[in-house]
PDB file of N, CA and C in Angstrom:
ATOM      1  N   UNK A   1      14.119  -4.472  22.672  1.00  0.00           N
ATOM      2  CA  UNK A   1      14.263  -5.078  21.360  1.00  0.00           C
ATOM      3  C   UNK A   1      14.081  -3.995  20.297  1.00  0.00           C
ATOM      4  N   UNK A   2      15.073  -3.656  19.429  1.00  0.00           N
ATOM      5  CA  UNK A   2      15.269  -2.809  18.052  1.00  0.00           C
ATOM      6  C   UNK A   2      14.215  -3.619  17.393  1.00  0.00           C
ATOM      7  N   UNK A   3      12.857  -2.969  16.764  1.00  0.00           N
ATOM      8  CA  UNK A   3      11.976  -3.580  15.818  1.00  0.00           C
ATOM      9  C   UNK A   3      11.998  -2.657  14.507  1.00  0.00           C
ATOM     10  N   UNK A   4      12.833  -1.857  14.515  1.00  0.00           N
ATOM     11  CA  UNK A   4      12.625  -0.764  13.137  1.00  0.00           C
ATOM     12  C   UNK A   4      13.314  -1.795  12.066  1.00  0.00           C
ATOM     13  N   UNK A   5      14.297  -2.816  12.588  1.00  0.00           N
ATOM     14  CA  UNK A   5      14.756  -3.577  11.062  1.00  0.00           C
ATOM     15  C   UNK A   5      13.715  -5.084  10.793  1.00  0.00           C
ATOM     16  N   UNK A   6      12.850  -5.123  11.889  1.00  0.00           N
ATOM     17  CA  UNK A   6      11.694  -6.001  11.728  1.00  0.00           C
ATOM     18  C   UNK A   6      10.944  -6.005  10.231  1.00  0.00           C
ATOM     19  N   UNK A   7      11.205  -6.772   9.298  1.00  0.00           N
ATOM     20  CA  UNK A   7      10.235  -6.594   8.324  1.00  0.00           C
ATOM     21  C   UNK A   7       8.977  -6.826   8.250  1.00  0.00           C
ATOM     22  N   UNK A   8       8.374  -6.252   7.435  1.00  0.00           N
ATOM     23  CA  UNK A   8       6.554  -6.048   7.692  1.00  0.00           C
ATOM     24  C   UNK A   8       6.060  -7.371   6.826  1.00  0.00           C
ATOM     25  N   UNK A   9       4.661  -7.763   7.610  1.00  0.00           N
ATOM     26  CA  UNK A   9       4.329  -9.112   6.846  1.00  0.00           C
ATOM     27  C   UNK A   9       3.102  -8.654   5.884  1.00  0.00           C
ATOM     28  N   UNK A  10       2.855  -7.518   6.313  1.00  0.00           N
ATOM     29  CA  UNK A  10       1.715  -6.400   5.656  1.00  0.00           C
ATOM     30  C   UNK A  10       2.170  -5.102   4.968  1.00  0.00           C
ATOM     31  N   UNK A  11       1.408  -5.035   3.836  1.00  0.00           N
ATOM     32  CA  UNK A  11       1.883  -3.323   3.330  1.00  0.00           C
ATOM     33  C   UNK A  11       1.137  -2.527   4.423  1.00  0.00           C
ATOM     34  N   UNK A  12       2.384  -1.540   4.571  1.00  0.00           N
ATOM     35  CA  UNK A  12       2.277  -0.158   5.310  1.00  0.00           C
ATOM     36  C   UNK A  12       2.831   1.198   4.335  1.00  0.00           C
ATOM     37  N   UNK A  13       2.768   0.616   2.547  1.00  0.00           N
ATOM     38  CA  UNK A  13       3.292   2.281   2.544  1.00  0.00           C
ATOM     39  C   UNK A  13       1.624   2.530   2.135  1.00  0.00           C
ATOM     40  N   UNK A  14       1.682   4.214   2.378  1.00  0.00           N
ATOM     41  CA  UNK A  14       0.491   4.939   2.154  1.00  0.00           C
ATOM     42  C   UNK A  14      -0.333   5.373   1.180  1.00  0.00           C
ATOM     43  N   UNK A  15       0.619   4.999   0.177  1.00  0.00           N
ATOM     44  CA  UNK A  15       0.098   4.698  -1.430  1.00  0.00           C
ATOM     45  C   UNK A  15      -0.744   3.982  -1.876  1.00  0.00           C
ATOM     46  N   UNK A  16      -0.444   2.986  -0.937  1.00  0.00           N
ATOM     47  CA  UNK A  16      -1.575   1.350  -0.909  1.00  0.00           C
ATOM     48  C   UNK A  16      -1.950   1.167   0.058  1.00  0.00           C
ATOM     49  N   UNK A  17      -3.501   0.306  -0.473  1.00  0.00           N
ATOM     50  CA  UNK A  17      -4.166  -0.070   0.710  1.00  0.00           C
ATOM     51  C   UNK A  17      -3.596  -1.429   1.608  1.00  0.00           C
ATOM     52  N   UNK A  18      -3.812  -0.855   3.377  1.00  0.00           N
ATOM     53  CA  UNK A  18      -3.138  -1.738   3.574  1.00  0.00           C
ATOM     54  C   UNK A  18      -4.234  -3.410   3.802  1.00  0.00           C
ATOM     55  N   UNK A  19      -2.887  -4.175   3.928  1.00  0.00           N
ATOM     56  CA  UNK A  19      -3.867  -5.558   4.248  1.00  0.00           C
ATOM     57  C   UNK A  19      -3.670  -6.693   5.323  1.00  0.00           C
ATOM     58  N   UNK A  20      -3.720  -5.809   6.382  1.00  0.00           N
ATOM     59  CA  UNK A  20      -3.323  -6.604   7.957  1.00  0.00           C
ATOM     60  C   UNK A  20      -4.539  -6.764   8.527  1.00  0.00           C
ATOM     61  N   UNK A  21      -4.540  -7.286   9.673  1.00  0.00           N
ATOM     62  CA  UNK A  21      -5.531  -7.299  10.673  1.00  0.00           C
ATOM     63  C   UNK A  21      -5.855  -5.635  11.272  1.00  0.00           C
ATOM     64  N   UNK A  22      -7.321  -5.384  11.204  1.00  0.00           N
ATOM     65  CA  UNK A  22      -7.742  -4.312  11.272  1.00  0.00           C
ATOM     66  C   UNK A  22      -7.637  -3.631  13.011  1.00  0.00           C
ATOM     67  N   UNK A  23      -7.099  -2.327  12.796  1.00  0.00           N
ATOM     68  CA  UNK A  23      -7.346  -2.214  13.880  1.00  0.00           C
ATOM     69  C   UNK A  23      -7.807  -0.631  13.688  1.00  0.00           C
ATOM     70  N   UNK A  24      -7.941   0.207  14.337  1.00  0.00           N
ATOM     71  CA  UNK A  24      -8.042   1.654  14.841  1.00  0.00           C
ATOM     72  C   UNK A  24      -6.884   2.684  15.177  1.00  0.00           C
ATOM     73  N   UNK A  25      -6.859   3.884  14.694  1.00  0.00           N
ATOM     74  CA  UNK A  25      -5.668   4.454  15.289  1.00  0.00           C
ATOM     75  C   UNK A  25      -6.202   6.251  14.745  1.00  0.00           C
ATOM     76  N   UNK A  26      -5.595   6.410  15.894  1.00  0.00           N
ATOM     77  CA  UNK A  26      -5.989   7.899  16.077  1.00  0.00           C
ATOM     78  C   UNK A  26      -5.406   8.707  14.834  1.00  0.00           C
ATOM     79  N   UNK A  27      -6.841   9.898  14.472  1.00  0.00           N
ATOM     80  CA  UNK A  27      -6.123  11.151  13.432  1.00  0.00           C
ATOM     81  C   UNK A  27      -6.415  12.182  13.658  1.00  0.00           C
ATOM     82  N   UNK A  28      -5.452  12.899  14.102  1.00  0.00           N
ATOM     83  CA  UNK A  28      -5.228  14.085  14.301  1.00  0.00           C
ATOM     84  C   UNK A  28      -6.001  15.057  13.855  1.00  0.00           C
ATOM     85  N   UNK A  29      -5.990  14.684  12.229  1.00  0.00           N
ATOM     86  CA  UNK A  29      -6.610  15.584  10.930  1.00  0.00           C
ATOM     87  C   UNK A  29      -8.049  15.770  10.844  1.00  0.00           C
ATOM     88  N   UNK A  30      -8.370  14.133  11.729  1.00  0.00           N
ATOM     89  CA  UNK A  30     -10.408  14.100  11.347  1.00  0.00           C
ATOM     90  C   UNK A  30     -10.614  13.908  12.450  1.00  0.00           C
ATOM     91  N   UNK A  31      -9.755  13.945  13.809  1.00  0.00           N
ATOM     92  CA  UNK A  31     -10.358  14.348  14.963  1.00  0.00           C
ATOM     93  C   UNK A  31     -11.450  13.066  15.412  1.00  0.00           C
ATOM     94  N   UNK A  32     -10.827  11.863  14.923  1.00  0.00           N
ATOM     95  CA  UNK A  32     -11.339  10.812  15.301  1.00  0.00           C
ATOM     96  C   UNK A  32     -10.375   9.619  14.988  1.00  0.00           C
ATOM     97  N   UNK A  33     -11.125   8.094  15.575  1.00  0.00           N
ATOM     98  CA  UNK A  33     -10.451   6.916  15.200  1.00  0.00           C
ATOM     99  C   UNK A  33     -10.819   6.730  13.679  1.00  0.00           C
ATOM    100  N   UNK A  34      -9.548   6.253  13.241  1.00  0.00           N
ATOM    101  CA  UNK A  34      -9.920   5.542  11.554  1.00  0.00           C
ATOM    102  C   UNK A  34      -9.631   4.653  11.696  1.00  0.00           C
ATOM    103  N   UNK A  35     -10.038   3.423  10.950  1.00  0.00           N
ATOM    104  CA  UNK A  35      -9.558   2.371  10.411  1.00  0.00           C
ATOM    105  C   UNK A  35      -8.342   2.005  10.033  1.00  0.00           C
ATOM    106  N   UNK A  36      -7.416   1.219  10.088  1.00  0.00           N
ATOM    107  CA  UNK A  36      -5.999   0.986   9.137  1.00  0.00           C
ATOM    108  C   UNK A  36      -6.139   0.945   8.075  1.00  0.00           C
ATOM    109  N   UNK A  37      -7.143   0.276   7.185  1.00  0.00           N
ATOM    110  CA  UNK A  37      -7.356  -0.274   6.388  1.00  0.00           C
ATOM    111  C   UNK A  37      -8.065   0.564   5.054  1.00  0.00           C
ATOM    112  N   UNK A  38      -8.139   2.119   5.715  1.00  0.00           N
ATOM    113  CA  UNK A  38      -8.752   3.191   5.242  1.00  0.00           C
ATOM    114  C   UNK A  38      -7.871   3.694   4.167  1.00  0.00           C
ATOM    115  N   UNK A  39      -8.137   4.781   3.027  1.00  0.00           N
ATOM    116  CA  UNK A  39      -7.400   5.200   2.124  1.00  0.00           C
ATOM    117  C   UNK A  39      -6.088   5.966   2.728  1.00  0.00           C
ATOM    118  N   UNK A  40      -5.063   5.865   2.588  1.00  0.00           N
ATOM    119  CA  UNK A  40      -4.087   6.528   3.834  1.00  0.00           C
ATOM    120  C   UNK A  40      -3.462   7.552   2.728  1.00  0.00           C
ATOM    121  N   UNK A  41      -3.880   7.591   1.620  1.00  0.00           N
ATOM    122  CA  UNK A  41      -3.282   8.395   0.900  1.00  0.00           C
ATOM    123  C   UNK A  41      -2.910  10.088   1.763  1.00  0.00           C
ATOM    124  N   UNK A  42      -3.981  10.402   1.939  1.00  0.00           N
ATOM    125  CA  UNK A  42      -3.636  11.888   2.501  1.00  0.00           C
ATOM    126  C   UNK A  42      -2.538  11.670   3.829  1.00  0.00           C
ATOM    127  N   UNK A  43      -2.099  11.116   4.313  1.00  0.00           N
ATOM    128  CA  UNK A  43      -1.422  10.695   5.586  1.00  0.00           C
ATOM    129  C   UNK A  43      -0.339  11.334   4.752  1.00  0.00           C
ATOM    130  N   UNK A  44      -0.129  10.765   3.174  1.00  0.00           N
ATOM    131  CA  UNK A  44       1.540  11.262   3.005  1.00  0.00           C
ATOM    132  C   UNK A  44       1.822  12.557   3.033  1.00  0.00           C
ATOM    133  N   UNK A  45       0.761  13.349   2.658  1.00  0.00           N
ATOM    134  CA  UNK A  45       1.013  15.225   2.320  1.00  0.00           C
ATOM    135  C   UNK A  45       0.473  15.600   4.016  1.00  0.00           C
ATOM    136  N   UNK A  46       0.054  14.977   4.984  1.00  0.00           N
ATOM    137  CA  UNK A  46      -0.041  15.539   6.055  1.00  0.00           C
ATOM    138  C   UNK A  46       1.202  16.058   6.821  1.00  0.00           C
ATOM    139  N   UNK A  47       1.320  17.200   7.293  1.00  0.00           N
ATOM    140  CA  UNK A  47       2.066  17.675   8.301  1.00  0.00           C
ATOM    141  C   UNK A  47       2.801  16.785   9.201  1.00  0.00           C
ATOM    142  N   UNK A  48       2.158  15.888   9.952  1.00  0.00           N
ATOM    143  CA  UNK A  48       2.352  15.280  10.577  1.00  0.00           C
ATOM    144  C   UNK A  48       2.831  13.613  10.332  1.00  0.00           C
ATOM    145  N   UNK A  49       2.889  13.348   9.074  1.00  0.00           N
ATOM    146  CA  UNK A  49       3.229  12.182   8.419  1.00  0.00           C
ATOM    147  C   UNK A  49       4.317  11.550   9.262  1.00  0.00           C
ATOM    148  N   UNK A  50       5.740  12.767   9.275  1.00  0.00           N
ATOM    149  CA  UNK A  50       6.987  12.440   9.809  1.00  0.00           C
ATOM    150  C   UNK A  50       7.016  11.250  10.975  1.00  0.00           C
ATOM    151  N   UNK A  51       5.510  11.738  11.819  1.00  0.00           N
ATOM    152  CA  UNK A  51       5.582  11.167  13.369  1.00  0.00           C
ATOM    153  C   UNK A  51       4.192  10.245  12.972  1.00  0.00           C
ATOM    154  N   UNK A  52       2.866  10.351  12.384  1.00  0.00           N
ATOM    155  CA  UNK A  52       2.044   9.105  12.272  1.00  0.00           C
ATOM    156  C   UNK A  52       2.397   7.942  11.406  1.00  0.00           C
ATOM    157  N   UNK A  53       3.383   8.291  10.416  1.00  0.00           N
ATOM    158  CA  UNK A  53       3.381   6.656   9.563  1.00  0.00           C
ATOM    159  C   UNK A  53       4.339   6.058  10.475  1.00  0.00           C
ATOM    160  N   UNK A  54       5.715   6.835  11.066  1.00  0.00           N
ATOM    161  CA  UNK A  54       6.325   5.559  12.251  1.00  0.00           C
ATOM    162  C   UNK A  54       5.355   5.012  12.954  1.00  0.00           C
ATOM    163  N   UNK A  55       4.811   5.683  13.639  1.00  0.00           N
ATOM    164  CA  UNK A  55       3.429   4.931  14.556  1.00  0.00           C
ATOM    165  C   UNK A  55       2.637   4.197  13.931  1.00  0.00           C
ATOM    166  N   UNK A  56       1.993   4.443  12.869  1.00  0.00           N
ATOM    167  CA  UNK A  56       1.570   3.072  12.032  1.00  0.00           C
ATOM    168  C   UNK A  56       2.413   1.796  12.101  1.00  0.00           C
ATOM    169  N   UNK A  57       3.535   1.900  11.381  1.00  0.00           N
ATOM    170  CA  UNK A  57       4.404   1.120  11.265  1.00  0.00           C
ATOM    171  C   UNK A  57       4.714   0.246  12.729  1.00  0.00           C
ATOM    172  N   UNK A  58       4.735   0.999  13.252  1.00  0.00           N
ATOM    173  CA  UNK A  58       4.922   0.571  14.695  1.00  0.00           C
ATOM    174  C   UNK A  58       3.758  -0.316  15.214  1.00  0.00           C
ATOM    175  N   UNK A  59       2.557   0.323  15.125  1.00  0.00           N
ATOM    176  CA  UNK A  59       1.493  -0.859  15.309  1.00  0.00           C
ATOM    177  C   UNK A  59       1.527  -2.033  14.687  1.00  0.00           C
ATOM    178  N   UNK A  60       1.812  -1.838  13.067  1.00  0.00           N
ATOM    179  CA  UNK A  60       1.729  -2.858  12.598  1.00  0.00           C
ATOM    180  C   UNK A  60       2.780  -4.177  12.994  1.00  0.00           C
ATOM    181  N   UNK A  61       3.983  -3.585  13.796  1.00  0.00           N
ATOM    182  CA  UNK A  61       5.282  -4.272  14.163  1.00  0.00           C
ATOM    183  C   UNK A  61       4.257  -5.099  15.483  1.00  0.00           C
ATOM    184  N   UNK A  62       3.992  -4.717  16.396  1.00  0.00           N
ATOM    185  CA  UNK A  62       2.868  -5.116  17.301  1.00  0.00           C
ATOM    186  C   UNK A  62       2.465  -6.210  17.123  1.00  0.00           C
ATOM    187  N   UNK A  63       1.510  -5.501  16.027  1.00  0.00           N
ATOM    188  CA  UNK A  63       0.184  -6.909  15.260  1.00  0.00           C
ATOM    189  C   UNK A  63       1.273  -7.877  15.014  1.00  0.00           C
ATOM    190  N   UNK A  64       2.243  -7.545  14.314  1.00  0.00           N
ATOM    191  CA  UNK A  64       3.175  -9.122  13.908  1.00  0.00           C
ATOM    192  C   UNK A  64       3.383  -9.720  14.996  1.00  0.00           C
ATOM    193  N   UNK A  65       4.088  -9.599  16.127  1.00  0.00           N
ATOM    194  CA  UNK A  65       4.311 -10.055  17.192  1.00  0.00           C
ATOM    195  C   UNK A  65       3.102 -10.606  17.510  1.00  0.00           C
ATOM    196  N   UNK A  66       1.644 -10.280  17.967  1.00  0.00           N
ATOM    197  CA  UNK A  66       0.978 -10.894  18.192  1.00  0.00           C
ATOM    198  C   UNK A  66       0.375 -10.371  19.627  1.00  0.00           C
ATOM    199  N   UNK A  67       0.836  -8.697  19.525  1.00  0.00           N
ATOM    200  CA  UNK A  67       0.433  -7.562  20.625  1.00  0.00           C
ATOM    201  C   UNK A  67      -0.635  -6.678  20.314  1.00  0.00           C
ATOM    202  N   UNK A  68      -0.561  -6.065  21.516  1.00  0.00           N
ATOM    203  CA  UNK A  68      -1.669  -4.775  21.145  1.00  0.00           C
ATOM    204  C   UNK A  68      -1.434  -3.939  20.457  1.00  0.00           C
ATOM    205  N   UNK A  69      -2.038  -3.238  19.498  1.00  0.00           N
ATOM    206  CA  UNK A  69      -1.027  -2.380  18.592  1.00  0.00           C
ATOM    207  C   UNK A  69      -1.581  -0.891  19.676  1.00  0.00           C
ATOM    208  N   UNK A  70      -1.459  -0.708  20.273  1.00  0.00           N
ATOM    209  CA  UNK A  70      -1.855   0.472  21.012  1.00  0.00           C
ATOM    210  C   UNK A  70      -0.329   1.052  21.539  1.00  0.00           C
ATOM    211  N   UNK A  71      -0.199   2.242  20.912  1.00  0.00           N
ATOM    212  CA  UNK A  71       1.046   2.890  21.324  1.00  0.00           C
ATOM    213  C   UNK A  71       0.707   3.535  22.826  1.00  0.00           C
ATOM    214  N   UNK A  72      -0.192   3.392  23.065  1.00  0.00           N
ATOM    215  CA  UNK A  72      -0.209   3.738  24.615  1.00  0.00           C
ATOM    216  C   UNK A  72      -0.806   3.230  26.090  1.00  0.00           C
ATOM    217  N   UNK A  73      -1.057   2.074  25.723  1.00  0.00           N
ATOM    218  CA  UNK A  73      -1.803   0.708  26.426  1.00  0.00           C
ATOM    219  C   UNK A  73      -0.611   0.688  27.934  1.00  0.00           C
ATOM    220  N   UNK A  74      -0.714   0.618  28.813  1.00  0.00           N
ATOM    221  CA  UNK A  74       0.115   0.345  30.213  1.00  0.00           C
ATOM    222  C   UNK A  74       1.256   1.806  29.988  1.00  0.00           C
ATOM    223  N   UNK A  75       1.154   2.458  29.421  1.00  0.00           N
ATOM    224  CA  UNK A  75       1.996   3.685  29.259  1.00  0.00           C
ATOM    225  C   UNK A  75       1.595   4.503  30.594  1.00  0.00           C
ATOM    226  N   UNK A  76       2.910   5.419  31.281  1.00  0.00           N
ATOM    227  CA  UNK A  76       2.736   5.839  32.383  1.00  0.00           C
ATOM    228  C   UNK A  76       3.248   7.375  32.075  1.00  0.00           C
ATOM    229  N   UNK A  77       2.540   8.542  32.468  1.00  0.00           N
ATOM    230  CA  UNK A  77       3.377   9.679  32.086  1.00  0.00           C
ATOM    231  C   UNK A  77       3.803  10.279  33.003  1.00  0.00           C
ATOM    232  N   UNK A  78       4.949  11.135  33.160  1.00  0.00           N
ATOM    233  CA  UNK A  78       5.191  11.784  34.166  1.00  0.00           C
ATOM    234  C   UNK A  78       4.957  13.379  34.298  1.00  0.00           C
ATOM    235  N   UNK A  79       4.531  13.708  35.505  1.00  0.00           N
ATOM    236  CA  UNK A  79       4.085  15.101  35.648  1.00  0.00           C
ATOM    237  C   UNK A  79       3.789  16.222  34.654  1.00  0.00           C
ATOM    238  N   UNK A  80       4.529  16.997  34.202  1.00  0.00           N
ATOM    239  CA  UNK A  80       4.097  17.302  32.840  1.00  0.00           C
ATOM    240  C   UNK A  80       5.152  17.622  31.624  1.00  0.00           C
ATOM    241  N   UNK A  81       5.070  16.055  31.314  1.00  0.00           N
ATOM    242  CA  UNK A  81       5.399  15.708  30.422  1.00  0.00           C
ATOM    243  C   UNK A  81       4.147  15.252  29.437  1.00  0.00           C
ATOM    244  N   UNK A  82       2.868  15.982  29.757  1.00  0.00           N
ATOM    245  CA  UNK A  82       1.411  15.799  28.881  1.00  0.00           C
ATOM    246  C   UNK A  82       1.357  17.071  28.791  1.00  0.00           C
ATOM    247  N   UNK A  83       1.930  18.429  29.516  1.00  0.00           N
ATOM    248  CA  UNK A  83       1.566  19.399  28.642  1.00  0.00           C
ATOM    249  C   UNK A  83       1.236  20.282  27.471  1.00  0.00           C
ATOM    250  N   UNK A  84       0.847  21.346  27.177  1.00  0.00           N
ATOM    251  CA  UNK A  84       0.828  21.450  25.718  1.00  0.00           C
ATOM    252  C   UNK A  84       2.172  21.564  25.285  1.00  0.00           C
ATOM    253  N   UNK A  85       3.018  22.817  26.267  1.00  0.00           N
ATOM    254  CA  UNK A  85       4.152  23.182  25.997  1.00  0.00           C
ATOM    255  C   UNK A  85       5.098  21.648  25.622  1.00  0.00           C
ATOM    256  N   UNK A  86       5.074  20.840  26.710  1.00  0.00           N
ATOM    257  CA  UNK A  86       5.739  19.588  25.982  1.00  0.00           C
ATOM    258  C   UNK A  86       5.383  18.754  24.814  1.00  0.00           C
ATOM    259  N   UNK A  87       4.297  18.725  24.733  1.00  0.00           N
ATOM    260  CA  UNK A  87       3.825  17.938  23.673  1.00  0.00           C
ATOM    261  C   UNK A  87       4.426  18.758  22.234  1.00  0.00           C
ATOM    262  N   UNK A  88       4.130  20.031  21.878  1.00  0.00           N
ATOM    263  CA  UNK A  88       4.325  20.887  20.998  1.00  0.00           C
ATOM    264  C   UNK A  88       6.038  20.659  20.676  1.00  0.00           C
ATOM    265  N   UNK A  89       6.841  20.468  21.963  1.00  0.00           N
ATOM    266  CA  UNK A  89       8.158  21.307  21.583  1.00  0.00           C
ATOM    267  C   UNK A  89       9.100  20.798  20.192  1.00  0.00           C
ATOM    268  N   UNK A  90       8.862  19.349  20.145  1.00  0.00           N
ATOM    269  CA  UNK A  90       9.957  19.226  18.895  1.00  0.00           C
ATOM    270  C   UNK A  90       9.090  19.106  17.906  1.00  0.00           C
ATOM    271  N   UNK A  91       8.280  19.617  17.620  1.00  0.00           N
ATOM    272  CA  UNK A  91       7.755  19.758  16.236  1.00  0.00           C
ATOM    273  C   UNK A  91       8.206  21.214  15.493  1.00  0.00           C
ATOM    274  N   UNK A  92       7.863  21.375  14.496  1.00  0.00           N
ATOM    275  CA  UNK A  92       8.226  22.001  13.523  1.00  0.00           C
ATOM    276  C   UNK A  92       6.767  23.157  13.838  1.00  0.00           C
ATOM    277  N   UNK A  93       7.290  24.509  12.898  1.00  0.00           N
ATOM    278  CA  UNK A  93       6.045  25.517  13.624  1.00  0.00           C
ATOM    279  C   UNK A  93       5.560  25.092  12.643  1.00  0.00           C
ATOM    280  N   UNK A  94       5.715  24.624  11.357  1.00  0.00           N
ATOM    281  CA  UNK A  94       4.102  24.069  10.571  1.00  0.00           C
ATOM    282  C   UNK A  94       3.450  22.979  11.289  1.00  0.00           C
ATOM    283  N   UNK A  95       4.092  22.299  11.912  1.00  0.00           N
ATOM    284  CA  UNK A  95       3.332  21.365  12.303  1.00  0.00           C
ATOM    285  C   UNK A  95       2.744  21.423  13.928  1.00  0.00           C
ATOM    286  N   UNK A  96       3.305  22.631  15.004  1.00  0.00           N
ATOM    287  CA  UNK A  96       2.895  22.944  15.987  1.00  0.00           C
ATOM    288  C   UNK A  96       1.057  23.837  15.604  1.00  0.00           C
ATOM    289  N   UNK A  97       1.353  24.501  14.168  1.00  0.00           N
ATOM    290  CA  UNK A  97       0.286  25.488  13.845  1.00  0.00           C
ATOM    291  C   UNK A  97      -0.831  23.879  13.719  1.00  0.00           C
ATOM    292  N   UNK A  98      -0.481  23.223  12.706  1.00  0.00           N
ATOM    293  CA  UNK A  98      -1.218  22.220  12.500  1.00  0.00           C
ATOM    294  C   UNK A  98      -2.325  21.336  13.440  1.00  0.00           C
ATOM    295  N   UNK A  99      -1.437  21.037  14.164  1.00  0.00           N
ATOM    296  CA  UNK A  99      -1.842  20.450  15.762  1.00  0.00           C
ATOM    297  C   UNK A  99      -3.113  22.051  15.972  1.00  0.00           C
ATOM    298  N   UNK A 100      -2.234  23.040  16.893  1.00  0.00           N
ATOM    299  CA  UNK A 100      -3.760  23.657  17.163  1.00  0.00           C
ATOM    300  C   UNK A 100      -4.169  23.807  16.143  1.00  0.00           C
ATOM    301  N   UNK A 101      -4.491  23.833  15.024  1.00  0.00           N
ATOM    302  CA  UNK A 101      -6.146  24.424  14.129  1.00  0.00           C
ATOM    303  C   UNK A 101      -7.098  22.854  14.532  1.00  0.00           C
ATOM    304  N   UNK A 102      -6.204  22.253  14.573  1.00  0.00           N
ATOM    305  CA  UNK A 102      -6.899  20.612  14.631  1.00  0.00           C
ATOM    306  C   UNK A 102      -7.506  20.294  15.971  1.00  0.00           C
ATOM    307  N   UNK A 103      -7.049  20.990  16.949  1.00  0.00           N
ATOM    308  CA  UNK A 103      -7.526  20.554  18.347  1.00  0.00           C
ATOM    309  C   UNK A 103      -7.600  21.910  19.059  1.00  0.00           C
ATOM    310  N   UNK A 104      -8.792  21.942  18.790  1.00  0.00           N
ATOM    311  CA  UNK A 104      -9.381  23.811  19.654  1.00  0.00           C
ATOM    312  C   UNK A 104      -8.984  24.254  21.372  1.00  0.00           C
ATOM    313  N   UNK A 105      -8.298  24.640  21.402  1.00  0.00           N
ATOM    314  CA  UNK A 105      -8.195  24.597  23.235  1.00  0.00           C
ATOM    315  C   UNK A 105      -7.063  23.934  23.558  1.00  0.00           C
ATOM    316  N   UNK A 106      -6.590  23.896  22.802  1.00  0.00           N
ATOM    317  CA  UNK A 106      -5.117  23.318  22.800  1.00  0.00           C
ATOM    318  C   UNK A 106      -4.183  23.654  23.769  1.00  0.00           C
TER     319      UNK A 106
END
């Protein structure tokens, strides 16, 4: 099922606070879980915006349905396709640099 033309029953832009059912979702930037419901302002000038506000968005598509908003709940990976080298490759080198300063041992 195509959910990207799903309209939202909650604000998700990052300007505003949002006002859905709360959940948790990983940041890269503070190296912990935040809140949804948290100031998301900095999300827009982050590096990584391109690929976390779809994933927001995406949870929040979830929550509407009446799912887990966990982008990785019953997810299965294959061999290494968790490497660094894979994980890194289609990003951008600002945003490959980004990733390691953010996660030591990368």
């Amino acid at each position: 099922m195509n959910t990207n033309n799903e309209p939202f029953q909650y604000i998700v832009d990052p300007n505003l606070r949002y006002d859905g059912p709360e959940f948790e979702e990983y940041c890269i930037s503070e190296a912990k879980y935040l809140p949804a419901s948290r100031d998301r302002t900095a999300c827009i000038t982050c590096p990584l915006s391109n690929l976390c506000l779809p994933g927001f968005e995406e949870q929040v598509r979830k929550l509407q349905r009446g799912e887990n908003p966990s982008l990785t709940a019953s997810c299965a990976f294959e061999g290494e396709s968790l490497s660094p080298d894979n994980l890194l490759k289609d990003l951008t080198q600002e945003q490959r640099d980004f990733v390691l300063s953010k996660i030591p041992g990368f």
